[in-house]
C-alpha atoms as a PDB file:
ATOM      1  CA  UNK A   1    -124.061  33.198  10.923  1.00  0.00           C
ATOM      2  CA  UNK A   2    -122.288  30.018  11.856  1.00  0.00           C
ATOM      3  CA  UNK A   3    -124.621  28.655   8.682  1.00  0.00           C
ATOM      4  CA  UNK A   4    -122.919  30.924   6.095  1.00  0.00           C
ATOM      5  CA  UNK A   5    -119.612  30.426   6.676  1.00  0.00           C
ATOM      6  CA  UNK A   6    -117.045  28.633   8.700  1.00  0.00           C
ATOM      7  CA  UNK A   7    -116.649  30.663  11.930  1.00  0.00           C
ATOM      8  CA  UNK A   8    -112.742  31.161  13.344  1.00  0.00           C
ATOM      9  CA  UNK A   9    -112.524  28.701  16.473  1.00  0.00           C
ATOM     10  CA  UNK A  10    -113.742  30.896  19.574  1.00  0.00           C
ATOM     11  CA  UNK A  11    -115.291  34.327  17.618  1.00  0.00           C
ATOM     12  CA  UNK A  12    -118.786  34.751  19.232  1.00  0.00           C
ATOM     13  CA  UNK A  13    -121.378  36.713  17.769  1.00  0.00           C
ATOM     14  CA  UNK A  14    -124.642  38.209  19.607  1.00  0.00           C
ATOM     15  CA  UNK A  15    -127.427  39.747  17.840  1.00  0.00           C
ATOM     16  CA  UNK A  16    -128.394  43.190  19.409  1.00  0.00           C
ATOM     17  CA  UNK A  17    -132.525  43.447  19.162  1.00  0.00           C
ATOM     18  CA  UNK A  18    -133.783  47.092  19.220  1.00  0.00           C
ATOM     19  CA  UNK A  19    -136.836  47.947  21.665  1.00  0.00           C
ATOM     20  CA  UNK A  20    -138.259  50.593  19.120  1.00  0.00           C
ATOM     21  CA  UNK A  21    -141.763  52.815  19.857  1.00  0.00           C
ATOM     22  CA  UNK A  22    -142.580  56.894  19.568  1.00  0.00           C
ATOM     23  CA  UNK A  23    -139.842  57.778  21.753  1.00  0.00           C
ATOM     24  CA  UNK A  24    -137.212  56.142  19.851  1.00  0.00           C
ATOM     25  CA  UNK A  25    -135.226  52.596  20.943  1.00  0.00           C
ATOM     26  CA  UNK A  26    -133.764  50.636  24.272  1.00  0.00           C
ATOM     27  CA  UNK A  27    -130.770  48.059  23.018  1.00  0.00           C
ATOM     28  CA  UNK A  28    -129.376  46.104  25.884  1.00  0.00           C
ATOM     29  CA  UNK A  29    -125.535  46.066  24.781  1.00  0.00           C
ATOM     30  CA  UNK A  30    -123.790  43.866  27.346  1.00  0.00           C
ATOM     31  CA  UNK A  31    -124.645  41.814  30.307  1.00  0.00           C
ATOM     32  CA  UNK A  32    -122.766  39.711  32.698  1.00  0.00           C
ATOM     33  CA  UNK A  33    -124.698  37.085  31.760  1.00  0.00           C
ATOM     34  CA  UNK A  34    -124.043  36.745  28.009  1.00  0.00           C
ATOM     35  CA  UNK A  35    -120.900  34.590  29.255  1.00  0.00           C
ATOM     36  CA  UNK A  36    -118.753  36.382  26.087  1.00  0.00           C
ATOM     37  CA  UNK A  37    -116.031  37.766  28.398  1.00  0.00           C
ATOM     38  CA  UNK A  38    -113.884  35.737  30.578  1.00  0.00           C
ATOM     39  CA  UNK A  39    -113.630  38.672  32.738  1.00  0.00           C
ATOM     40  CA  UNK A  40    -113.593  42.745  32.449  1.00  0.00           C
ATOM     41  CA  UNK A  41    -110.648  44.557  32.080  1.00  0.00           C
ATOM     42  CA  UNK A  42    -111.668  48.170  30.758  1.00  0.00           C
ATOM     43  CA  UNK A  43    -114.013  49.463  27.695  1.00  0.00           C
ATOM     44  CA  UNK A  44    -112.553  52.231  25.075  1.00  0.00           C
ATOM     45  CA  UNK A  45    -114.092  54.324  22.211  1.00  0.00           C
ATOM     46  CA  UNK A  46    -112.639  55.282  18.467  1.00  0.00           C
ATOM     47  CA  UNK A  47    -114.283  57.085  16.222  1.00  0.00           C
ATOM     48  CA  UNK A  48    -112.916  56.552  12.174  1.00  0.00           C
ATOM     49  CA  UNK A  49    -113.510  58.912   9.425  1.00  0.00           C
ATOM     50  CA  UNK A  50    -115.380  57.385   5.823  1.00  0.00           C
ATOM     51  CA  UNK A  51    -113.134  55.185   4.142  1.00  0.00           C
ATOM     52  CA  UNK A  52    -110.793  54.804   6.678  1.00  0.00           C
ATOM     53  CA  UNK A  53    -109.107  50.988   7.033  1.00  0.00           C
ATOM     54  CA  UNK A  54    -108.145  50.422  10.598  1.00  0.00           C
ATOM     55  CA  UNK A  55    -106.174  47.086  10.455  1.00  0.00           C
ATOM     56  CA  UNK A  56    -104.405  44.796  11.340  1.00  0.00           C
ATOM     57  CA  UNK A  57    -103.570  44.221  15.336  1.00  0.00           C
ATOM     58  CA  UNK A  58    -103.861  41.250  17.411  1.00  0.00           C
ATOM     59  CA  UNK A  59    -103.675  40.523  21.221  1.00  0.00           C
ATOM     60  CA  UNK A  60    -101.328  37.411  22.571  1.00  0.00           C
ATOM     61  CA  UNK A  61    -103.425  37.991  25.952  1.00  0.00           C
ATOM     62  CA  UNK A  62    -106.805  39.266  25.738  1.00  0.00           C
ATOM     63  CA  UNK A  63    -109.840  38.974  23.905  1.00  0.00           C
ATOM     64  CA  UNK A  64    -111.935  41.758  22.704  1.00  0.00           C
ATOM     65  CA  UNK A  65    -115.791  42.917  22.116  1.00  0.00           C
ATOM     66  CA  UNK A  66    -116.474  44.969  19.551  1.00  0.00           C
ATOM     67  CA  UNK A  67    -119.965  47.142  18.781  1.00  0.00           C
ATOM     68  CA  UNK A  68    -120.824  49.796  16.256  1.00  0.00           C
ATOM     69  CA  UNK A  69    -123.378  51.697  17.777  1.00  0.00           C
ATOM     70  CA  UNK A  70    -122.806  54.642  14.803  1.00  0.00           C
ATOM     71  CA  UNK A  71    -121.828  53.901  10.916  1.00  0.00           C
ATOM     72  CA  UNK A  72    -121.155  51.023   9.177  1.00  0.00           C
ATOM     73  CA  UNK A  73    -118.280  49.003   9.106  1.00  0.00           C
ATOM     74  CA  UNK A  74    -116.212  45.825   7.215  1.00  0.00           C
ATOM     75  CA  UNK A  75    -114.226  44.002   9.904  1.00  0.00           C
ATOM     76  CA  UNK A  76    -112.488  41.211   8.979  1.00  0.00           C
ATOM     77  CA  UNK A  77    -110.497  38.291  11.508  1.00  0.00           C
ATOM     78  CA  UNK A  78    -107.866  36.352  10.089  1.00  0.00           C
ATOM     79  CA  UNK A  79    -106.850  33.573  12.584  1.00  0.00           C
ATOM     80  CA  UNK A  80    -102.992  33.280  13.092  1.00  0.00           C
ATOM     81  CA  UNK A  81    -102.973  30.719  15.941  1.00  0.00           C
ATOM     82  CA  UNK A  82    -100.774  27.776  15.850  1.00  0.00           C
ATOM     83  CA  UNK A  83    -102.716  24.795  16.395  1.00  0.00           C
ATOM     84  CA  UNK A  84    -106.177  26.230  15.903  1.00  0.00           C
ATOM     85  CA  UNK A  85    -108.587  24.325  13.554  1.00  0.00           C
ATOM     86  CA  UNK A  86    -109.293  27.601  11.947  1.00  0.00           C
ATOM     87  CA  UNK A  87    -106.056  28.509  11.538  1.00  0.00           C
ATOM     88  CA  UNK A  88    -105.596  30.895   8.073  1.00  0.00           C
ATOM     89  CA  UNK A  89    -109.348  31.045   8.388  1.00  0.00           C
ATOM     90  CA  UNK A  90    -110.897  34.662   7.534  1.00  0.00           C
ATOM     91  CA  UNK A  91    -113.974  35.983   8.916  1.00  0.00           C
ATOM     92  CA  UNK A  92    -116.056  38.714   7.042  1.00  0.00           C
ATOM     93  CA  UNK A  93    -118.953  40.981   9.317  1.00  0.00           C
ATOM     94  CA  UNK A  94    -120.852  43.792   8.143  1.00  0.00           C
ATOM     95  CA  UNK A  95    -121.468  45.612  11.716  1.00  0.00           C
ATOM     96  CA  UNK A  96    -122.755  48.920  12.933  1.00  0.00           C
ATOM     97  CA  UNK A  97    -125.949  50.549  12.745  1.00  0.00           C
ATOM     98  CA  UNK A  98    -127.435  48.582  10.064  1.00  0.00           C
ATOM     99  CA  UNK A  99    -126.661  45.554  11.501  1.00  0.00           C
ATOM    100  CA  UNK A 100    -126.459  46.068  15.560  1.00  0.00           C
ATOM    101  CA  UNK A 101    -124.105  42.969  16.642  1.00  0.00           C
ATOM    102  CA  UNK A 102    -121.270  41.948  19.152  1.00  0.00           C
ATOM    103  CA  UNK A 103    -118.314  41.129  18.157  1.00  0.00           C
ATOM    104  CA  UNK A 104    -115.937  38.705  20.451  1.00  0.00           C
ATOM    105  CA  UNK A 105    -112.498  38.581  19.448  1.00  0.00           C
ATOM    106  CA  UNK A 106    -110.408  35.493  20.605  1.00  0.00           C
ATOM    107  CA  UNK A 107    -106.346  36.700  21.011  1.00  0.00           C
ATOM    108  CA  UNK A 108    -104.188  35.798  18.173  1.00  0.00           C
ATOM    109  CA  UNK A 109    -107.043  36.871  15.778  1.00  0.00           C
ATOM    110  CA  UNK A 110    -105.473  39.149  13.566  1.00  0.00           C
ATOM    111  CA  UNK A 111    -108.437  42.201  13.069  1.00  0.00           C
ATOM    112  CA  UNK A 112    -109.394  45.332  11.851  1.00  0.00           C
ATOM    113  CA  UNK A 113    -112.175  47.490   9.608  1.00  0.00           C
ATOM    114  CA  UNK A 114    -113.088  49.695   7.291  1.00  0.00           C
ATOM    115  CA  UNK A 115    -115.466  52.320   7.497  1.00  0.00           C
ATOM    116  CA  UNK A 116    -118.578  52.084   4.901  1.00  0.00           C
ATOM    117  CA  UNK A 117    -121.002  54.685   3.366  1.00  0.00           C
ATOM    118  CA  UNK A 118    -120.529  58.527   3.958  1.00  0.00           C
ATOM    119  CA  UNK A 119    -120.493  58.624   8.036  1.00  0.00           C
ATOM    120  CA  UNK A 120    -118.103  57.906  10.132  1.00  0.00           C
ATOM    121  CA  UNK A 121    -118.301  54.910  12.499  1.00  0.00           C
ATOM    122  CA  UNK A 122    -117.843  54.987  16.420  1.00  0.00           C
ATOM    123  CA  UNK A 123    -116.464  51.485  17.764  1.00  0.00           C
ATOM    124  CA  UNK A 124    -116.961  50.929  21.445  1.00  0.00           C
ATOM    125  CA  UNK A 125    -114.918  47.756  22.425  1.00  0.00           C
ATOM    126  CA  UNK A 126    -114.415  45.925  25.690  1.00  0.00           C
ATOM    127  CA  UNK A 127    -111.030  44.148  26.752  1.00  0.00           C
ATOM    128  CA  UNK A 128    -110.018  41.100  29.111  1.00  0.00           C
ATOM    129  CA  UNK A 129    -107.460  43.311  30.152  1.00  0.00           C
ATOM    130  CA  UNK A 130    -106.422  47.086  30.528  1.00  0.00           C
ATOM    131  CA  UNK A 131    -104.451  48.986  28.117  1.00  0.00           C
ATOM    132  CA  UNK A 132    -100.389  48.644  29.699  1.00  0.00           C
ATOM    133  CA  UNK A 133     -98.508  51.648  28.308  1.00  0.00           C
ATOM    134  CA  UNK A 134     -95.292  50.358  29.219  1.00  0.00           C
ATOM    135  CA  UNK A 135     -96.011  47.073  27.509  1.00  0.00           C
ATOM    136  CA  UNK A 136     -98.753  47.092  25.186  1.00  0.00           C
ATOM    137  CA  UNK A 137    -100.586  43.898  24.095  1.00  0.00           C
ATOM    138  CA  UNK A 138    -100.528  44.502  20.428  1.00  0.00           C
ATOM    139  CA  UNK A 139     -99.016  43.560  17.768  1.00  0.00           C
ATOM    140  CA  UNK A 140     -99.274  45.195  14.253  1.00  0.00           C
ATOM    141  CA  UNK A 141     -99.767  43.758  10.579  1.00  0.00           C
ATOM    142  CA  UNK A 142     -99.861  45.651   7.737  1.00  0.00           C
ATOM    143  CA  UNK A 143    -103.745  46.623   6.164  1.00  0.00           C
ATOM    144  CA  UNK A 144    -102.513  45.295   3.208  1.00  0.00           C
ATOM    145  CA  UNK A 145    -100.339  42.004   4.373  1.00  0.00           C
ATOM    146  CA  UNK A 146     -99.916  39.810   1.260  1.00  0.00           C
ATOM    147  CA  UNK A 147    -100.118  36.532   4.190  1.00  0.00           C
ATOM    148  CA  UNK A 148    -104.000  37.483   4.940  1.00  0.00           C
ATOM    149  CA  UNK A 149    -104.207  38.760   1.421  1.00  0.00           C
ATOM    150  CA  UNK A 150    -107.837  40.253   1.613  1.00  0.00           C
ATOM    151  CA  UNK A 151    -108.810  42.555  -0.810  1.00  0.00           C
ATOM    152  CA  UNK A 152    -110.832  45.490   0.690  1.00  0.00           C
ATOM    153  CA  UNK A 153    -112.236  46.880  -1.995  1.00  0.00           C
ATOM    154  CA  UNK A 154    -116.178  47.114  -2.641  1.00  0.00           C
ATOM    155  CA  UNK A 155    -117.113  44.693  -4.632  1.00  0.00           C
ATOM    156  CA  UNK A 156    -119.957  45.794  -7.713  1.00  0.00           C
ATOM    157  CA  UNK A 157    -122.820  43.067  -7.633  1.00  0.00           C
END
């Protein structure tokens, strides 16, 4: 991927390989020696209707992992960090069934999706840290924010 496009300054990608025979498939997800994570602080699931545009949030403290193990989705990162060579840099991955990756997440990377095709798409994501209700670790931006200004519309080829 790196090859393709300029990667935001600490996104990490791992390519999921499916063990497939008769019975179906094995897919090792996560180990704790893929070195993505600094450290584990809990794992969550959403599941988002067709169509649906989940973004923008960013973390000033943790990083996340993202996987689509169901559907297809658009995410896009748009690095906001002061000081980082990728700064205003936007990332584009097709993830989910069709394309079984991981996803690493640095904080201050603005990010979100958008559900593709006719199914929805379950996201199971891992955190540095655990969700604080009292004071949460995320910080909106509107789907639509003309300062990211991507355009999430299918493009016609």
């Amino acid at each position: 991927m790196k090859g393709c496009f300029i990667l935001i300054e600490g996104v990490k990608v791992k390519k999921l390989i499916k063990h497939c025979d008769d019975r179906g498939f094995f897919m090792e997800i996560l180990r704790d020696d893929d070195e993505l994570l600094s450290c584990f602080g809990q794992a969550s699931m959403s599941k988002a209707y067709p169509g649906v545009i989940k973004a923008f949030h960013y973390h000033e403290l943790q990083d996340d992992l993202w996987f689509f193990p169901a559907g297809n989705a658009q995410v896009v990162l748009y690095d906001l960090r002061e000081g980082s060579p990728t700064k205003g840099e936007t990332n584009v991955f097709y993830m989910g069934e069709d394309n079984p990756i991981l996803l690493v997440i640095p904080n201050v990377v603005a990010h979100g999706y958008r559900v593709l095709g006719n199914e929805p798409a379950i996201i199971i994501y891992f955190t540095t840290n655990s969700y604080n209700r009292s004071n949460p670790d995320e910080k909106r931006i509107p789907w639509n924010d003309p300062a990211i200004g991507f355009d999430w519309t299918t493009k016609n080829r």
